[in-house]
C-alpha atoms as a PDB file:
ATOM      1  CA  UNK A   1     -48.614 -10.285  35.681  1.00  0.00           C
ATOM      2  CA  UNK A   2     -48.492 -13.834  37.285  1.00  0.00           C
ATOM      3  CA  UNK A   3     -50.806 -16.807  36.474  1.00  0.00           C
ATOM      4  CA  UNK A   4     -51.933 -16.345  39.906  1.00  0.00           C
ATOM      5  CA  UNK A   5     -52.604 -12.856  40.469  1.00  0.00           C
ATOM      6  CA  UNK A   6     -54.812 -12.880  37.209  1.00  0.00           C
ATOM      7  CA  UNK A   7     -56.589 -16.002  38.669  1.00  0.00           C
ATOM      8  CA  UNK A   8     -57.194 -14.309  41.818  1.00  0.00           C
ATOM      9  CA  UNK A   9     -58.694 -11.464  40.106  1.00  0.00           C
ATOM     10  CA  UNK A  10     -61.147 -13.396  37.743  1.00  0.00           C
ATOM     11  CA  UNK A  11     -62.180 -15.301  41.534  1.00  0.00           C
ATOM     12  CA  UNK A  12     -63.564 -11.971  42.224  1.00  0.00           C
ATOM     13  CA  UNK A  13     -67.869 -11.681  42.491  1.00  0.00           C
ATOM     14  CA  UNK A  14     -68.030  -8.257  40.597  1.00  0.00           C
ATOM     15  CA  UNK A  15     -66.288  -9.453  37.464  1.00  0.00           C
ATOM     16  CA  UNK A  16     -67.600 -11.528  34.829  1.00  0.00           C
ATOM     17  CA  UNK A  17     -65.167 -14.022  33.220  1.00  0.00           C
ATOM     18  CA  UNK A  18     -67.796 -14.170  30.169  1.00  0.00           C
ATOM     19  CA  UNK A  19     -67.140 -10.427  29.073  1.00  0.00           C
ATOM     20  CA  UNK A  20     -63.285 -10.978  29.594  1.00  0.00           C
ATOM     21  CA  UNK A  21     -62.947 -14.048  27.693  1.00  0.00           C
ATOM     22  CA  UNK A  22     -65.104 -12.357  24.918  1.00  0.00           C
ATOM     23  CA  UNK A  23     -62.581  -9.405  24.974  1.00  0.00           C
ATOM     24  CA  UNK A  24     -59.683 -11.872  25.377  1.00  0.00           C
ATOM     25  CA  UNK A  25     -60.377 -13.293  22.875  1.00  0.00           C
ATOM     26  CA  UNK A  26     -62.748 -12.160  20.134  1.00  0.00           C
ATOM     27  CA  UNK A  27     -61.741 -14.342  17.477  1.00  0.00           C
ATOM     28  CA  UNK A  28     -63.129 -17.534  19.258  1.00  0.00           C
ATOM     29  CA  UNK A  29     -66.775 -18.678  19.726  1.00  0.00           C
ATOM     30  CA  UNK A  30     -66.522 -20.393  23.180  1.00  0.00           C
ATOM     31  CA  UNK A  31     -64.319 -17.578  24.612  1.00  0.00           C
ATOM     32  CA  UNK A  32     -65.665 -18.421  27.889  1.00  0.00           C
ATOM     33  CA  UNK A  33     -64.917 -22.542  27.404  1.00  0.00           C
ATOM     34  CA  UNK A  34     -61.864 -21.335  26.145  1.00  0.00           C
ATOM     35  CA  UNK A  35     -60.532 -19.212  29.110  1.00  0.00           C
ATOM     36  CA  UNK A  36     -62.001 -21.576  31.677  1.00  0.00           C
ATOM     37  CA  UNK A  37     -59.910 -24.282  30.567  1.00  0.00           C
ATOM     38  CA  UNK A  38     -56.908 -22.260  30.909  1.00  0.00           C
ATOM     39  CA  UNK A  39     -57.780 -21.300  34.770  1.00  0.00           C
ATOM     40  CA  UNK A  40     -58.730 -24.665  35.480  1.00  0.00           C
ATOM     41  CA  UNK A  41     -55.748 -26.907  33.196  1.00  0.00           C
ATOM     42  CA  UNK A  42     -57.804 -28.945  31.734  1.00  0.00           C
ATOM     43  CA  UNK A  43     -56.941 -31.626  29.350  1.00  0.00           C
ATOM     44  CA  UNK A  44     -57.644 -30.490  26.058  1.00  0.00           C
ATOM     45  CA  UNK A  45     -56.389 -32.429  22.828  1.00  0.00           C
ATOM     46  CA  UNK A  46     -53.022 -34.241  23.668  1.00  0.00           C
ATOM     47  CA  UNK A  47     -52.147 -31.799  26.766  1.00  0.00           C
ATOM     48  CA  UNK A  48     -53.355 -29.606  29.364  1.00  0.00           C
ATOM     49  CA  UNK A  49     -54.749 -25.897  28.493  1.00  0.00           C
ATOM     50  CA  UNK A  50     -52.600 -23.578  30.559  1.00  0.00           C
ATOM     51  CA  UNK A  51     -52.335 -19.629  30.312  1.00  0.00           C
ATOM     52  CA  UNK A  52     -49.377 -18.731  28.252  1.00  0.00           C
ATOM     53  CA  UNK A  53     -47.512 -14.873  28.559  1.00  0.00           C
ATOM     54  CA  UNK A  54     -50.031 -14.014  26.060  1.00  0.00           C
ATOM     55  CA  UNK A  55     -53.208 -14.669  27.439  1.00  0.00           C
ATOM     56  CA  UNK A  56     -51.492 -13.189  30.442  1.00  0.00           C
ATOM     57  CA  UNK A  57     -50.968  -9.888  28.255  1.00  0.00           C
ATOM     58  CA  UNK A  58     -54.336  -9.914  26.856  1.00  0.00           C
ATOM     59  CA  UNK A  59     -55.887 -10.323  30.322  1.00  0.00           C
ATOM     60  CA  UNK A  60     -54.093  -7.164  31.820  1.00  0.00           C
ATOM     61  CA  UNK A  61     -54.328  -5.354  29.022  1.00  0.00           C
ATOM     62  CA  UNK A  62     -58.564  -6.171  29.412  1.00  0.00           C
ATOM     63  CA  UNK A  63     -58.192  -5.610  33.512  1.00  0.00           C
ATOM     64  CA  UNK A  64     -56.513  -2.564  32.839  1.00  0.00           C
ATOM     65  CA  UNK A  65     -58.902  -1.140  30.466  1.00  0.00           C
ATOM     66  CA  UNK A  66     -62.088  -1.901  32.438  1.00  0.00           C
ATOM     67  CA  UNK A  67     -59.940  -0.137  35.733  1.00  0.00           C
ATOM     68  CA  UNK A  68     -58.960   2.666  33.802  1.00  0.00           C
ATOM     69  CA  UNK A  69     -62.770   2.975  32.499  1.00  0.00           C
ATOM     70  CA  UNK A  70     -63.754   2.359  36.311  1.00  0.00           C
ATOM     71  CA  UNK A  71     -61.319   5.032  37.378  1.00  0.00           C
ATOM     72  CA  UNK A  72     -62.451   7.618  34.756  1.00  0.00           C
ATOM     73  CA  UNK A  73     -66.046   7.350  36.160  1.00  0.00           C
ATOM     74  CA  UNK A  74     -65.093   8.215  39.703  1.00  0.00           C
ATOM     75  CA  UNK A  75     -66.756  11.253  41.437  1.00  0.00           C
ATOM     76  CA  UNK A  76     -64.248  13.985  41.669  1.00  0.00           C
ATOM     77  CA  UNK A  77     -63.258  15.086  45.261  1.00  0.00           C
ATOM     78  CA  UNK A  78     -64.295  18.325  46.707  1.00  0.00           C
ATOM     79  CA  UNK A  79     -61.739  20.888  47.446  1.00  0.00           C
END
């Protein structure tokens, strides 16, 4: 996945970044500071936070499971 493509996706209305970051990572108590740095570079300590490959991984791997969840919930066609 590409920095931008999972920016793109968290710019979408029916997600909430809040619930990603906390699944993103669950470890850290300002998930949601955390993972709006990243999407935004800002300066933290003596650089700039950026998403590295694995944020990247955690995010699809979060995207993925709330799609597949999505997916699962689908009404099944008539035949």
């Amino acid at each position: 996945m590409k920095q931008q493509d999972f920016k793109d996706l968290l710019e979408r209305e029916e997600l909430n970044k809040s619930a990603i970051a906390d699944k993103m990572y669950p470890e850290t108590k300002y998930a949601r500071t955390t993972l709006s740095a990243k999407l935004a570079g800002r300066k933290s300590g003596n650089g700039l936070a950026r998403l590295t490959d694995d944020d990247l991984k955690k995010g699809w791997e979060v995207l993925k499971d709330l799609a597949d969840d999505i997916l699962s919930k689908a009404p099944e066609e008539e035949k």
